[in-house]
Protein backbone atom coordinates (compact mmCIF):
# COMPACT_ATOMS: atom_id res chain seq x y z
CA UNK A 1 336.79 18.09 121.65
CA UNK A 2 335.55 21.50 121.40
CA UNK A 3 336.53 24.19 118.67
CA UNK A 4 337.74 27.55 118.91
CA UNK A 5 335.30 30.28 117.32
CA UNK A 6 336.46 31.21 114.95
CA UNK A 7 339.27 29.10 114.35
CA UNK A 8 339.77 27.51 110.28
CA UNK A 9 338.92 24.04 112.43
CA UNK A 10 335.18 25.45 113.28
CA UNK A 11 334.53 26.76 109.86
CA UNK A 12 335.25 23.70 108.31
CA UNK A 13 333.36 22.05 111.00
CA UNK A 14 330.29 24.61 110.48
CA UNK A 15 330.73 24.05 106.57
CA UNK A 16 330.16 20.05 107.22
CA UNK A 17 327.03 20.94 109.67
CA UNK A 18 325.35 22.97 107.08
CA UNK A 19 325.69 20.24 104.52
CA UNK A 20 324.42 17.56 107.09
CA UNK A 21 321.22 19.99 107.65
CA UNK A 22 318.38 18.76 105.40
CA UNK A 23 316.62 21.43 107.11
CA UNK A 24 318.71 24.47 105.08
CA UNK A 25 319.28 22.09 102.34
CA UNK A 26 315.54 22.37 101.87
CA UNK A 27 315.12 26.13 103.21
CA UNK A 28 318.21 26.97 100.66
CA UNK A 29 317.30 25.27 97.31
CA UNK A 30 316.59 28.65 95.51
CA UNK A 31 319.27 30.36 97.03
CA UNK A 32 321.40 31.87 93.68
CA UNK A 33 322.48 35.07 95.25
CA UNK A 34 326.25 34.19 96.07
CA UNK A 35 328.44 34.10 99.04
CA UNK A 36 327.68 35.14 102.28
CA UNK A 37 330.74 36.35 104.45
CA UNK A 38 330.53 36.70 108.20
CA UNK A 39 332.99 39.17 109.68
CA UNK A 40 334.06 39.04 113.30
CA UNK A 41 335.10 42.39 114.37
CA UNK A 42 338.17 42.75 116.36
CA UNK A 43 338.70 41.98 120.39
CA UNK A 44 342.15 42.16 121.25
CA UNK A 45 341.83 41.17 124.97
CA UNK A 46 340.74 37.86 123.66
CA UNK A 47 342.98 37.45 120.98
CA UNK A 48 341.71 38.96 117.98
CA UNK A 49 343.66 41.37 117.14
CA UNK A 50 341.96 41.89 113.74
CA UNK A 51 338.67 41.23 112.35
CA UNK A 52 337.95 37.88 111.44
CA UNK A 53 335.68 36.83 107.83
CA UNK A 54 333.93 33.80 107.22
CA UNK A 55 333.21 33.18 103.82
CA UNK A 56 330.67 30.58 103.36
CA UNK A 57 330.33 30.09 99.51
CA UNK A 58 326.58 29.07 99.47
CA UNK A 59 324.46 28.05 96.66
CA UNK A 60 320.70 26.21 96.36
CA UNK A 61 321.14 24.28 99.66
CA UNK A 62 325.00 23.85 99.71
CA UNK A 63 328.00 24.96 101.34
CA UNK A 64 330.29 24.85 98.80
CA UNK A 65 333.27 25.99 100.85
CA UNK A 66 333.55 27.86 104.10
CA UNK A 67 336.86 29.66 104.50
CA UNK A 68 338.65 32.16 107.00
CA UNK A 69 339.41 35.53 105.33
CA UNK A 70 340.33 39.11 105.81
CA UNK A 71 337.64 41.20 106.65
CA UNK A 72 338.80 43.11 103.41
CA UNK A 73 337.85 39.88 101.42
CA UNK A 74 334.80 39.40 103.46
CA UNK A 75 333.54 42.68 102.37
CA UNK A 76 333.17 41.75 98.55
CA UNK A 77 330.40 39.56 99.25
CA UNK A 78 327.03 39.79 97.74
CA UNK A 79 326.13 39.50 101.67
CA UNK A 80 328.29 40.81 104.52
CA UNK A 81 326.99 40.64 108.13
CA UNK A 82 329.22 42.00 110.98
CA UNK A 83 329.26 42.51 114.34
CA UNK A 84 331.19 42.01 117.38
CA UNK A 85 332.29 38.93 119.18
CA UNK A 86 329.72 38.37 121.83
CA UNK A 87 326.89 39.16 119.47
CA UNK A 88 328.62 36.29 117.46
CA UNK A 89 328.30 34.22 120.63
CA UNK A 90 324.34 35.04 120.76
CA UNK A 91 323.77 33.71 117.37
CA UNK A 92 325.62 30.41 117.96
CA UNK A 93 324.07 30.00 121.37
CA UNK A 94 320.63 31.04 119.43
CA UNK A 95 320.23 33.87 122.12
CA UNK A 96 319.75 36.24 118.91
CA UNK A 97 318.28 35.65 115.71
CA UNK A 98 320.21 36.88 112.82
CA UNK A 99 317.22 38.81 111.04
CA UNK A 100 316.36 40.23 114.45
CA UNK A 101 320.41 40.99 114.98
CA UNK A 102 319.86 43.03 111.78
CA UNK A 103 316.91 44.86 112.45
CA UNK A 104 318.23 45.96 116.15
CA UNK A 105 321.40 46.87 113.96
CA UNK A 106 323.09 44.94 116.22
CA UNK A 107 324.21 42.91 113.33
CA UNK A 108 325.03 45.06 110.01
CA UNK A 109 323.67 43.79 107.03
CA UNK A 110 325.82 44.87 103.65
CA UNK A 111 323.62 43.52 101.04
CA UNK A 112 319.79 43.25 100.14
CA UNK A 113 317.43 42.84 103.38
CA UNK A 114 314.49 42.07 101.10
CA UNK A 115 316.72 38.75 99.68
CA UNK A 116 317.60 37.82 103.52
CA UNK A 117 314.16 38.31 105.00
CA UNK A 118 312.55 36.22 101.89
CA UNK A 119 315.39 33.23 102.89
CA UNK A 120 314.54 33.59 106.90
CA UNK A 121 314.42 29.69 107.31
CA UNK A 122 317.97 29.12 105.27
CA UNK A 123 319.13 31.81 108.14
CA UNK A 124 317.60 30.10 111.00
CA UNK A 125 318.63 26.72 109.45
CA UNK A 126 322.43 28.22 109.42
CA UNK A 127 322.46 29.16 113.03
CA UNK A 128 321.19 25.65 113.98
CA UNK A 129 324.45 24.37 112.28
CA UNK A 130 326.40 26.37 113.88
CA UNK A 131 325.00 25.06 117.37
CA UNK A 132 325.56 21.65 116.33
CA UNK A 133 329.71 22.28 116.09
CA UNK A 134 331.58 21.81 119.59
CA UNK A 135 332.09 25.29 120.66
CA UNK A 136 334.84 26.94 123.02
CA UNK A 137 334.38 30.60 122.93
CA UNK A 138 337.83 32.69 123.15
CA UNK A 139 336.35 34.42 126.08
CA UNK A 140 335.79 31.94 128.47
C-alpha cells in the first residue's frame, strides 16, 4: 500500500522511518536546535489547495512527533524549509539534496544555514527515511 504525500498517514509513516534509521539516530545525537517544519507550497490542480507543513519535532537523534500543520504554524519553527511540490518529489526520490535545494534556492531555508550545513548527514539521513515510506505522489 502506498501513501499519499503528504497525507497525516505518510508523516506518521516518515516519523516511524526516521526513528528506525540508526543512520540519523547517530548523525542527529547533538541535534538541540528544535523543530524542523517542512512546508509544501500550494498546487491546486493536484489538490492542494493550500500549503501544506510538516512539523517534525526533532531532538538528539529522535523524532519526537511528526505532525501536519498550517503553513502559518510551520513558520514558527527554529527551521522552516519550503518549496514547491515537485521539488518535494526530488528530495524523496533523492533527485535533490536538501543542502544543495537550499543553496540553488530552490528550497528556502528560514533558519541558520551554518546549524544545517554542520548537521548535513542528519539531512541526508532524513531524506533516506523518507524514501523508505511507500510513496504515491498526488501528481501521478
Amino acid at each position: 500500500m502506498t501513501l499519499a504525500f503528504p497525507s497525516p498517514e505518510w508523516i506518521a509513516a516518515y516519523r516511524d522511518q526516521i526513528n528506525a534509521s540508526t543512520t540519523y539516530r547517530q548523525a542527529s545525537t547533538e541535534w538541540t536546535h528544535g523543530a524542523v517544519a517542512l512546508v509544501v507550497n500550494p498546487q491546486p490542480a493536484i489538490g492542494l489547495a493550500e500549503a501544506v507543513g510538516i512539523w517534525l519535532d526533532l531532538e538528539r537523534g529522535v523524532c519526537r512527533a511528526a505532525n501536519v500543520v498550517t503553513a502559518g504554524e510551520a513558520l514558527t519553527a527554529p527551521f522552516v524549509l519550503t518549496s514547491d511540490y515537485g521539488r518535494w518529489k526530488e528530495v524523496i526520490r533523492k533527485e535533490l539534496a536538501p543542502v544543495a535545494g537550499i543553496m540553488q534556492r530552490k528550497i528556502i531555508l528560514q533558519g541558520s544555514l551554518a546549524i544545517v550545513v554542520r548537521f548535513i548527514k542528519s539531512a541526508e539521513a532524513l531524506v533516506e527515511a523518507a524514501t523508505q515510506v511507500p510513496t504515491r505522489f498526488l501528481d501521478e
